[in-house]
N, C-alpha and C. Protein backbone atom coordinates (compact mmCIF):
# COMPACT_ATOMS: atom_id res chain seq x y z
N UNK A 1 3.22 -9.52 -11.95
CA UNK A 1 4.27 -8.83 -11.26
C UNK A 1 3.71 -8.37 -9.91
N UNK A 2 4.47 -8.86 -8.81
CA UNK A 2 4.32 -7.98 -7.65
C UNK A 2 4.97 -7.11 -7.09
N UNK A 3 4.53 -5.77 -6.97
CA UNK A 3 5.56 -4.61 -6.43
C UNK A 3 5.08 -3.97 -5.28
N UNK A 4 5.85 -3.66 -4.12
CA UNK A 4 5.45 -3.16 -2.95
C UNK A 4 6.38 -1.56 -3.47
N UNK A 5 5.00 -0.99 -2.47
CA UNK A 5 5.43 0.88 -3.10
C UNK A 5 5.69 1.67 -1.58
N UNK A 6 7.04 2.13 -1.70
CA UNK A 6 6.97 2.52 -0.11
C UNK A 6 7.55 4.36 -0.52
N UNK A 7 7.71 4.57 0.74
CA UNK A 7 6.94 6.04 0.73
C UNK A 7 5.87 7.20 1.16
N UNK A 8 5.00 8.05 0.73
CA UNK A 8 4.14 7.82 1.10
C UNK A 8 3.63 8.01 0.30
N UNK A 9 2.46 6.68 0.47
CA UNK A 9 1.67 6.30 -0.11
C UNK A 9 0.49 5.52 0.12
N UNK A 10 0.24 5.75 1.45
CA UNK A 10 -0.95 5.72 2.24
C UNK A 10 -1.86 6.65 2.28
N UNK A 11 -3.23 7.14 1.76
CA UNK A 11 -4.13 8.17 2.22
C UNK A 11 -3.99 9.30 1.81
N UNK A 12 -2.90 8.80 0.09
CA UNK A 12 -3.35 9.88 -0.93
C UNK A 12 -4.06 9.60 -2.43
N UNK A 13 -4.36 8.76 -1.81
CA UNK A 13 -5.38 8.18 -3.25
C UNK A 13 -4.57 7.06 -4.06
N UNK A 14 -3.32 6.79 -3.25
CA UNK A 14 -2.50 6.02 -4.50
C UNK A 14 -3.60 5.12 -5.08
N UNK A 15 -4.09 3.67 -4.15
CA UNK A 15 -4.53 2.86 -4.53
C UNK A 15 -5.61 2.93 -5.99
N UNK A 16 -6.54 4.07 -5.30
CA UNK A 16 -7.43 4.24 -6.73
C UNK A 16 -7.17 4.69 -7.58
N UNK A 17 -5.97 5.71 -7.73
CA UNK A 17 -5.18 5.84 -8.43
C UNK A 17 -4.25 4.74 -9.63
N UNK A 18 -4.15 3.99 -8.46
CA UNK A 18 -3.30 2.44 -9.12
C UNK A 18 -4.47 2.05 -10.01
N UNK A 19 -5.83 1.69 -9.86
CA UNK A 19 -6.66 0.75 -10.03
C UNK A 19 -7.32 1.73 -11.78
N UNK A 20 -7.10 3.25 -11.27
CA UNK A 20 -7.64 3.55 -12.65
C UNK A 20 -6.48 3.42 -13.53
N UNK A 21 -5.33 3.29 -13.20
CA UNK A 21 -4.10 3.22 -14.36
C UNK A 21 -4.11 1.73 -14.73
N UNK A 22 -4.77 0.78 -14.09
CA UNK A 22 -4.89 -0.87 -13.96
C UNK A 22 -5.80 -0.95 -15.33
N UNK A 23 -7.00 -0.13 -14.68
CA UNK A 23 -7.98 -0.04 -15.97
C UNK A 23 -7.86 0.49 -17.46
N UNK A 24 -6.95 1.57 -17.10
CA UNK A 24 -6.80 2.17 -18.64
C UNK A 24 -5.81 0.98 -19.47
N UNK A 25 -4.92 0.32 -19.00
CA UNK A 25 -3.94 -0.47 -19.62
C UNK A 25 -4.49 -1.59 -19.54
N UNK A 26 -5.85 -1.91 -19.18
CA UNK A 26 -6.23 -3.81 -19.04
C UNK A 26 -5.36 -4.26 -17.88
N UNK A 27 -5.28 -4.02 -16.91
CA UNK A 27 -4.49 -4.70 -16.33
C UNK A 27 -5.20 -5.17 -15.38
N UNK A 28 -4.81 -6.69 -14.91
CA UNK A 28 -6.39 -7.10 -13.85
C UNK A 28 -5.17 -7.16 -11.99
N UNK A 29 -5.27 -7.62 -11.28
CA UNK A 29 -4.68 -7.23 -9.72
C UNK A 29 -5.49 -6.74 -9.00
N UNK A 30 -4.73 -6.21 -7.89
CA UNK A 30 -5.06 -5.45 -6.92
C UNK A 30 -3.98 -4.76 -6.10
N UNK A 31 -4.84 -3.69 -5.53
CA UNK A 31 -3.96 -2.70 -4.52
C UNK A 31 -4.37 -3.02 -3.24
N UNK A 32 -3.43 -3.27 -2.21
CA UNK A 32 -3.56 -3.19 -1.06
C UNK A 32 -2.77 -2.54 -0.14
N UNK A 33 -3.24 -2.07 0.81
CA UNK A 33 -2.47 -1.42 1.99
C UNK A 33 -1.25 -2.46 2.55
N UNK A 34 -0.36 -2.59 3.71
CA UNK A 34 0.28 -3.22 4.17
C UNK A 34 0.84 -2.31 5.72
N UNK A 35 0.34 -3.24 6.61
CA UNK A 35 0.80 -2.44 8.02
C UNK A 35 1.79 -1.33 8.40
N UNK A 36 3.22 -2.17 7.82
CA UNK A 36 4.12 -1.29 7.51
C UNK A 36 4.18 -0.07 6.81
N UNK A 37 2.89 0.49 6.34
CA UNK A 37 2.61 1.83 5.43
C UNK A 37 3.16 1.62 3.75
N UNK A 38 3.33 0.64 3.40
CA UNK A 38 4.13 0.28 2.02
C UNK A 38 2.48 -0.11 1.28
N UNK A 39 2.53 -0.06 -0.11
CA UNK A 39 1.26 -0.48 -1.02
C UNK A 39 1.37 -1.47 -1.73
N UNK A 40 1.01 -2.81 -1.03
CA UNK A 40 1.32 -3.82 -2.42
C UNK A 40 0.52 -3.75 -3.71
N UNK A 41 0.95 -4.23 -4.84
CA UNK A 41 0.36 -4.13 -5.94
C UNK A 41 0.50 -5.30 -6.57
N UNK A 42 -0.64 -5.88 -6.94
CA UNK A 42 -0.41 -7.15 -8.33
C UNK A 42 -0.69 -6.97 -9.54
N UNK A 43 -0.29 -7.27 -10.09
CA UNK A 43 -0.45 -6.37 -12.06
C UNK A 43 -0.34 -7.40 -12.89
N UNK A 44 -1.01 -8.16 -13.32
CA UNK A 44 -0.97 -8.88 -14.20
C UNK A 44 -1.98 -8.57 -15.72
N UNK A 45 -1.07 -9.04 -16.67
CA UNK A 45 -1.53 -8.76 -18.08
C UNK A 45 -0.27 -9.04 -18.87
N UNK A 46 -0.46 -8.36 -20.22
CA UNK A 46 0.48 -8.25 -21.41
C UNK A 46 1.84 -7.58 -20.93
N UNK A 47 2.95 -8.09 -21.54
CA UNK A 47 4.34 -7.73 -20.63
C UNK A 47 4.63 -6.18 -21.01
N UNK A 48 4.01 -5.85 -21.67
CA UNK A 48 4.58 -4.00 -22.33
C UNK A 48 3.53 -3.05 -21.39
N UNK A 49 2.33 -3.90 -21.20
CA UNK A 49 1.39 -3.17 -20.38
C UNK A 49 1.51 -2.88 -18.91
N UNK A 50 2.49 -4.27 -18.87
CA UNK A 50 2.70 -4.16 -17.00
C UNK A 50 3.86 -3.14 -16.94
N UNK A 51 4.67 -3.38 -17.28
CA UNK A 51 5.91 -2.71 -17.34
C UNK A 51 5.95 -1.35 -17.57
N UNK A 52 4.33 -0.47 -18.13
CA UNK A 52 4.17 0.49 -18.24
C UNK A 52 3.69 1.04 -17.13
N UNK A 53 2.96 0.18 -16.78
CA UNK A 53 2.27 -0.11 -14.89
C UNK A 53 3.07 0.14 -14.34
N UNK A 54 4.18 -0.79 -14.19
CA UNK A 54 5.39 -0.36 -12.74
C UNK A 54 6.01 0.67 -13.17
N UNK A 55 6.22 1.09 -13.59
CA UNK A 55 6.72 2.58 -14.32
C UNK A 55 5.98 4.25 -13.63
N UNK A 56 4.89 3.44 -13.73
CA UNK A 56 3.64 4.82 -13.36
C UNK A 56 4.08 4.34 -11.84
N UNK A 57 3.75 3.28 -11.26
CA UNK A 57 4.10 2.99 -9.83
C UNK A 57 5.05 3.68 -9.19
N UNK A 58 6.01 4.33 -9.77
CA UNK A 58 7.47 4.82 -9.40
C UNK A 58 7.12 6.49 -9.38
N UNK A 59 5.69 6.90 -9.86
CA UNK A 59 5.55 8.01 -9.56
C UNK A 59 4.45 7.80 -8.95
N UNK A 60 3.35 7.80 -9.07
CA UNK A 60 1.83 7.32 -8.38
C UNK A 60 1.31 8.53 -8.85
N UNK A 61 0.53 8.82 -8.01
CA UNK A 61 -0.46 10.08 -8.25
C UNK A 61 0.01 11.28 -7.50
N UNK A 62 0.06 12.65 -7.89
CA UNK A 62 0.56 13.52 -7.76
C UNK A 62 0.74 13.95 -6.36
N UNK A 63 -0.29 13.46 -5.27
CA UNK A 63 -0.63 13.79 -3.84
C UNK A 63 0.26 12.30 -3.06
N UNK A 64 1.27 11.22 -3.96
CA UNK A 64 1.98 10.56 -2.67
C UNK A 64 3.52 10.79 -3.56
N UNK A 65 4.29 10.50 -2.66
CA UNK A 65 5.50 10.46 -2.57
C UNK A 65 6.55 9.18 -2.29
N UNK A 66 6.76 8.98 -4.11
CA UNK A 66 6.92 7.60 -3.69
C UNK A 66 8.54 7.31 -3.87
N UNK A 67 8.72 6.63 -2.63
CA UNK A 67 10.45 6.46 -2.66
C UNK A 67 11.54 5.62 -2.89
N UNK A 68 10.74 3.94 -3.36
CA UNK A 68 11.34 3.40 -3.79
C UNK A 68 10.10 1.90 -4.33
N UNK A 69 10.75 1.52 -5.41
CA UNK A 69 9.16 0.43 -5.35
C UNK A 69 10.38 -1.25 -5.62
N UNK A 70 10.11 -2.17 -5.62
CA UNK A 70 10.46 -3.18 -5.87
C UNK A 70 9.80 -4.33 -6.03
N UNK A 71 9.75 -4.58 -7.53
CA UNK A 71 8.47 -5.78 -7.75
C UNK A 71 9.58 -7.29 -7.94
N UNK A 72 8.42 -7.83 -8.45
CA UNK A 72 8.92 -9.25 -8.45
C UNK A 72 8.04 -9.63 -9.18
N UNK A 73 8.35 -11.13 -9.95
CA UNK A 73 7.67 -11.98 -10.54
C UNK A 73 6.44 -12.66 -9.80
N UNK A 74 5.13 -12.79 -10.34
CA UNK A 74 3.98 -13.35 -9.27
C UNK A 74 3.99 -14.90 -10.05
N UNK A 75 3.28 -15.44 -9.35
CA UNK A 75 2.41 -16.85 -9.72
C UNK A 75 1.34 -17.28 -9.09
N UNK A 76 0.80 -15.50 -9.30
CA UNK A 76 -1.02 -16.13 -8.44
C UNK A 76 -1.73 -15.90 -9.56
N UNK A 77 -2.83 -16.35 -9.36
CA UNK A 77 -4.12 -16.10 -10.03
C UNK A 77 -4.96 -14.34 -10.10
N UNK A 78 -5.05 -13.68 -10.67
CA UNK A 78 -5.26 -12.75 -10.40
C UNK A 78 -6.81 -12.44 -10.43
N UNK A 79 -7.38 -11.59 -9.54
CA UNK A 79 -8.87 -11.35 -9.90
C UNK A 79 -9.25 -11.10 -11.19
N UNK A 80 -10.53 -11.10 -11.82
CA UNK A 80 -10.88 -10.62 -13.44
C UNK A 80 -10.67 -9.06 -13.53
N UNK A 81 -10.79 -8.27 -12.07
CA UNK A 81 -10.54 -7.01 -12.69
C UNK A 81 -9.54 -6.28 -11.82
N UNK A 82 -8.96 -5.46 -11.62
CA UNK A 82 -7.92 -4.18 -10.99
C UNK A 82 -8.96 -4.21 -9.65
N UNK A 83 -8.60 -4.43 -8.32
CA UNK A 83 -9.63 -4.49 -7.37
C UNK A 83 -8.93 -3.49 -5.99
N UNK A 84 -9.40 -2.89 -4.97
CA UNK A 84 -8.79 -2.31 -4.04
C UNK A 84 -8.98 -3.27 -2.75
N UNK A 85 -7.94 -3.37 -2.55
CA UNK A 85 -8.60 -4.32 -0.67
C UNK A 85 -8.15 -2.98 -0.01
């Protein structure tokens, strides 16, 4: 699944935030920034696990403010683990 997280959610920890909720659920991806100030996210794993993922995405971590997220279906390869670019 790919979901871009807009809001803010730049330069409050979302990403590592994302990456330890990646880890607790097995989930392998990555977080990245995006010019536009939005956070992409790739989440791939088990379908109850991701879906618990984009779920947490819709709140993030207590220090961003997140205002709307919208994922999508992926068809990449994902790294072996939850990674930050």
């Amino acid at each position: 699944m790919r979901c871009y997280v807009s809001g803010q959610v730049q330069g409050v920890f979302f990403r590592a935030s994302a990456r330890h909720e990646a880890e607790r659920l097995a989930i392998s991806g990555y977080a990245r920034n995006l010019q536009d100030g939005r956070v992409e996210v790739l989440a791939c794993g088990a379908k109850p696990l991701v879906e618990e993922f984009c779920t947490w995405l819709s709140k993030g971590p207590t220090q961003a403010q997140v205002s709307n997220v919208s994922c999508e279906l992926a068809d990449d390869n994902p790294p072996p683990l939850f990674t930050i670019e």
